[in-house]
C-alpha atoms as a PDB file:
ATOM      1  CA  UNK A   1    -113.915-191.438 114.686  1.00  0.00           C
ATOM      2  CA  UNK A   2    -110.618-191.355 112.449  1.00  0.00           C
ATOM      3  CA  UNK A   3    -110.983-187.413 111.848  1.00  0.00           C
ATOM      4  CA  UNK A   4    -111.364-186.899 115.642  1.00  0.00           C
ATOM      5  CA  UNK A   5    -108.329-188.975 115.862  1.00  0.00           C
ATOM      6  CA  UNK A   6    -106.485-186.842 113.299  1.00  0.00           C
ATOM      7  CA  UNK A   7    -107.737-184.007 115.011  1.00  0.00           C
ATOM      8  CA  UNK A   8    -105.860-184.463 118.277  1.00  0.00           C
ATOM      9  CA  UNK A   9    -103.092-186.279 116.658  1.00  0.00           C
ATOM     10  CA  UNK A  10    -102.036-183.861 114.301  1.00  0.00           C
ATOM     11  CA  UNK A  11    -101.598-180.553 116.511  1.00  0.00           C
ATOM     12  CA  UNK A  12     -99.550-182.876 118.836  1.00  0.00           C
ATOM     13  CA  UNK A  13     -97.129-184.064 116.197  1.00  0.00           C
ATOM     14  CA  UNK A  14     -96.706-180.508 114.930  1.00  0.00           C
ATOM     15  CA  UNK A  15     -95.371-178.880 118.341  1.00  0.00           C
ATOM     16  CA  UNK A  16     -93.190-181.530 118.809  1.00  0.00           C
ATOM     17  CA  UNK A  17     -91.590-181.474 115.206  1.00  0.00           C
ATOM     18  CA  UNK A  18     -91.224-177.645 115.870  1.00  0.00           C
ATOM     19  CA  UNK A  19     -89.440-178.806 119.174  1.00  0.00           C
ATOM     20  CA  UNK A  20     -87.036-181.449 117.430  1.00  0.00           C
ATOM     21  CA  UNK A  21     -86.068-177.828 115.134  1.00  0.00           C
ATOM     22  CA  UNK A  22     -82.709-176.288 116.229  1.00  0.00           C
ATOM     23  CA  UNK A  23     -82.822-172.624 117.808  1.00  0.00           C
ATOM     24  CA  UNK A  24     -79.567-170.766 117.420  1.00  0.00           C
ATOM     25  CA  UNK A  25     -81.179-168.600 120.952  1.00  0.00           C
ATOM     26  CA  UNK A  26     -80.929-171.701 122.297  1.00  0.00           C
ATOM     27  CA  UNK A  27     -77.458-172.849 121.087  1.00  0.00           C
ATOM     28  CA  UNK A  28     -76.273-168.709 123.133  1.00  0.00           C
ATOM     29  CA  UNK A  29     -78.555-169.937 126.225  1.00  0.00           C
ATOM     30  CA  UNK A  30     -76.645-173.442 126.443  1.00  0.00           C
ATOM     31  CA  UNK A  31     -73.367-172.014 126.237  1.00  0.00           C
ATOM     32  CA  UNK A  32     -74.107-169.219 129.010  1.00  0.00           C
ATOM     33  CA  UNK A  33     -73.510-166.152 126.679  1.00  0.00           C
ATOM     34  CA  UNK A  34     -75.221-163.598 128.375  1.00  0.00           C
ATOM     35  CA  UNK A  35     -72.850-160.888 128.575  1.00  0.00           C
ATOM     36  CA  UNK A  36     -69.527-159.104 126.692  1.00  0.00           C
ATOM     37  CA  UNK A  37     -67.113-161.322 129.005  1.00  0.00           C
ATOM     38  CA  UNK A  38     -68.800-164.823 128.145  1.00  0.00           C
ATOM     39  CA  UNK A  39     -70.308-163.439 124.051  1.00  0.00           C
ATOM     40  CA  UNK A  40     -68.760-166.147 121.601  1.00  0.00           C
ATOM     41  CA  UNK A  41     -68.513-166.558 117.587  1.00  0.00           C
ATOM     42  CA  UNK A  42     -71.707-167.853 115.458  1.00  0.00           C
ATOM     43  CA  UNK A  43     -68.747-170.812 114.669  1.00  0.00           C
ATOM     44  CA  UNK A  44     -67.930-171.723 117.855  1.00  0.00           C
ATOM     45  CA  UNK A  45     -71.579-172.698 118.787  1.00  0.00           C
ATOM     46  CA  UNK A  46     -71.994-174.294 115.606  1.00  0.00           C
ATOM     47  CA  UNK A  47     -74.044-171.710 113.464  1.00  0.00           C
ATOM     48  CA  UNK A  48     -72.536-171.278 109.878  1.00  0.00           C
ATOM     49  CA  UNK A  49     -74.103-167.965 109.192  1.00  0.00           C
ATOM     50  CA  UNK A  50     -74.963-164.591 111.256  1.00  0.00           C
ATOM     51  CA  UNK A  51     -78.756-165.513 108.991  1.00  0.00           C
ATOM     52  CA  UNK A  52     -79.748-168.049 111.386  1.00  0.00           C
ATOM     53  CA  UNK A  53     -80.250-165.567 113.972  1.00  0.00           C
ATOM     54  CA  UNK A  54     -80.933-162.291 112.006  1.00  0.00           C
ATOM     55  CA  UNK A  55     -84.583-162.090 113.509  1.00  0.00           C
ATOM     56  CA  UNK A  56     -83.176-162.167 117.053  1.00  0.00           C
ATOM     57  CA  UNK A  57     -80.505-159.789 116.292  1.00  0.00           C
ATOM     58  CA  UNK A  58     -82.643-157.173 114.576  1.00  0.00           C
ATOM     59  CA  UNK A  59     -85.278-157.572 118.051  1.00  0.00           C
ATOM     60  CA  UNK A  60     -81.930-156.923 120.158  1.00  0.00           C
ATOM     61  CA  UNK A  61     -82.733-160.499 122.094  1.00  0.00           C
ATOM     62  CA  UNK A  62     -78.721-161.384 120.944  1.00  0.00           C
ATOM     63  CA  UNK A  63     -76.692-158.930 121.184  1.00  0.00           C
ATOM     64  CA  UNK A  64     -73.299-157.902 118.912  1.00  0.00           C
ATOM     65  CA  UNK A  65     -70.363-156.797 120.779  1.00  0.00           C
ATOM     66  CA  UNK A  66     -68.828-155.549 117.441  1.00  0.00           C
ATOM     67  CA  UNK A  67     -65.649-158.366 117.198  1.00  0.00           C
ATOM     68  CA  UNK A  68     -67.918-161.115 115.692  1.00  0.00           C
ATOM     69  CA  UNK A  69     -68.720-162.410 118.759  1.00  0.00           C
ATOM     70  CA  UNK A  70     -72.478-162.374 120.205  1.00  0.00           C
ATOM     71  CA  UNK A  71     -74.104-162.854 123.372  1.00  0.00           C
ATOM     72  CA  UNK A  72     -77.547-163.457 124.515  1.00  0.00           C
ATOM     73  CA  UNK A  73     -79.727-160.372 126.104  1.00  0.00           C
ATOM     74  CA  UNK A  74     -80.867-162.240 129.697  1.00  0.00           C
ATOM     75  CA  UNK A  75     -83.701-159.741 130.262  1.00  0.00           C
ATOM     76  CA  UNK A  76     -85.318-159.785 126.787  1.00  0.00           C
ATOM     77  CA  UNK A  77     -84.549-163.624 126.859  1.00  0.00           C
ATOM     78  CA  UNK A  78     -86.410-164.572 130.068  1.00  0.00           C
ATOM     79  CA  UNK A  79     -89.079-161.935 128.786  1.00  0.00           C
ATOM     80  CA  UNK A  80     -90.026-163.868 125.724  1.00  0.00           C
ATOM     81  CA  UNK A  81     -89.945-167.512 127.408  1.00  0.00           C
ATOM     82  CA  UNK A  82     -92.343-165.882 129.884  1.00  0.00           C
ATOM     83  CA  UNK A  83     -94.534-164.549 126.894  1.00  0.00           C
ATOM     84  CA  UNK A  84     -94.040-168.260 125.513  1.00  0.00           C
ATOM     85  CA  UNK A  85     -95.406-169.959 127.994  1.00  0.00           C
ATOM     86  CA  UNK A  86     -98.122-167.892 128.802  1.00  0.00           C
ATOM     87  CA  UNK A  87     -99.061-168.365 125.146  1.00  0.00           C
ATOM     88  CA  UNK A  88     -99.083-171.801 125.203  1.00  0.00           C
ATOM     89  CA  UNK A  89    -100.886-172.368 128.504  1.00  0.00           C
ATOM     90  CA  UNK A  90    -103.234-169.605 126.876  1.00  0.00           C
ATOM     91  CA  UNK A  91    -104.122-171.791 123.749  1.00  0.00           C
ATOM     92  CA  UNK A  92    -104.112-174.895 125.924  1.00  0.00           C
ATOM     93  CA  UNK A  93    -106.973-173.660 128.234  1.00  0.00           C
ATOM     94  CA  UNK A  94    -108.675-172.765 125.041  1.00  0.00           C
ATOM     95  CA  UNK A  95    -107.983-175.415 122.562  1.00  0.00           C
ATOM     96  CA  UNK A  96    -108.443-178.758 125.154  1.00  0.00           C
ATOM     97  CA  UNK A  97    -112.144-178.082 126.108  1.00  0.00           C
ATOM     98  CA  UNK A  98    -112.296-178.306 121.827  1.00  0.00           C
ATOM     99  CA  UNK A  99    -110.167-181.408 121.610  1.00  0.00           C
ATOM    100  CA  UNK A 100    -112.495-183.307 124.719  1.00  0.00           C
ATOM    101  CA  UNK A 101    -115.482-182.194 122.879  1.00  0.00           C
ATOM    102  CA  UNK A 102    -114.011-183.993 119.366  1.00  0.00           C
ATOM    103  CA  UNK A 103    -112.864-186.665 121.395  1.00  0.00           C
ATOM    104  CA  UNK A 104    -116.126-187.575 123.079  1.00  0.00           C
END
């Protein structure tokens, strides 16, 4: 019973730890950069280095104007938190008949 336990518990624990993580996407959606007029500095949002965010950059989901200052694509953005969530709704369908069968 403890490894069935385990089982279910330890998934769970992992998405939210990689919740509690800090996205620097996030830190462009929460100040509303989405466009040349509203783009703002790495430093300003609290991001020490142009690193944290290289990944996005090099996919074009944030965007350099070319002055420093970076905004958020809205199109690619809303794009990949559809993909998301269709992944996770995708691997929830799958993975809970699993966890009821462990857990009965």
């Amino acid at each position: 019973m403890p490894f069935r336990i385990g089982a279910v518990a330890y998934p769970i624990g992992l998405l939210l730890l990689a919740r509690k993580l800090p996205s620097p996407v996030a830190a462009f959606r929460k100040a509303s950069a989405y466009s040349v007029e509203t783009a703002r500095k790495p430093a300003s949002l609290g991001l020490t280095g142009a690193w944290l965010f290289e990944g996005a950059l090099k996919s074009g989901l944030v965007v350099a104007t070319g002055d420093g200052r970076y905004y958020l694509d809205p199109v690619k953005d809303r794009a990949r938190r559809k993909r998301f969530w269709a992944a996770a709704i995708g691997v929830m369908l799958v993975t809970t008949p699993v966890v009821m069968w462990l857990a009965f």
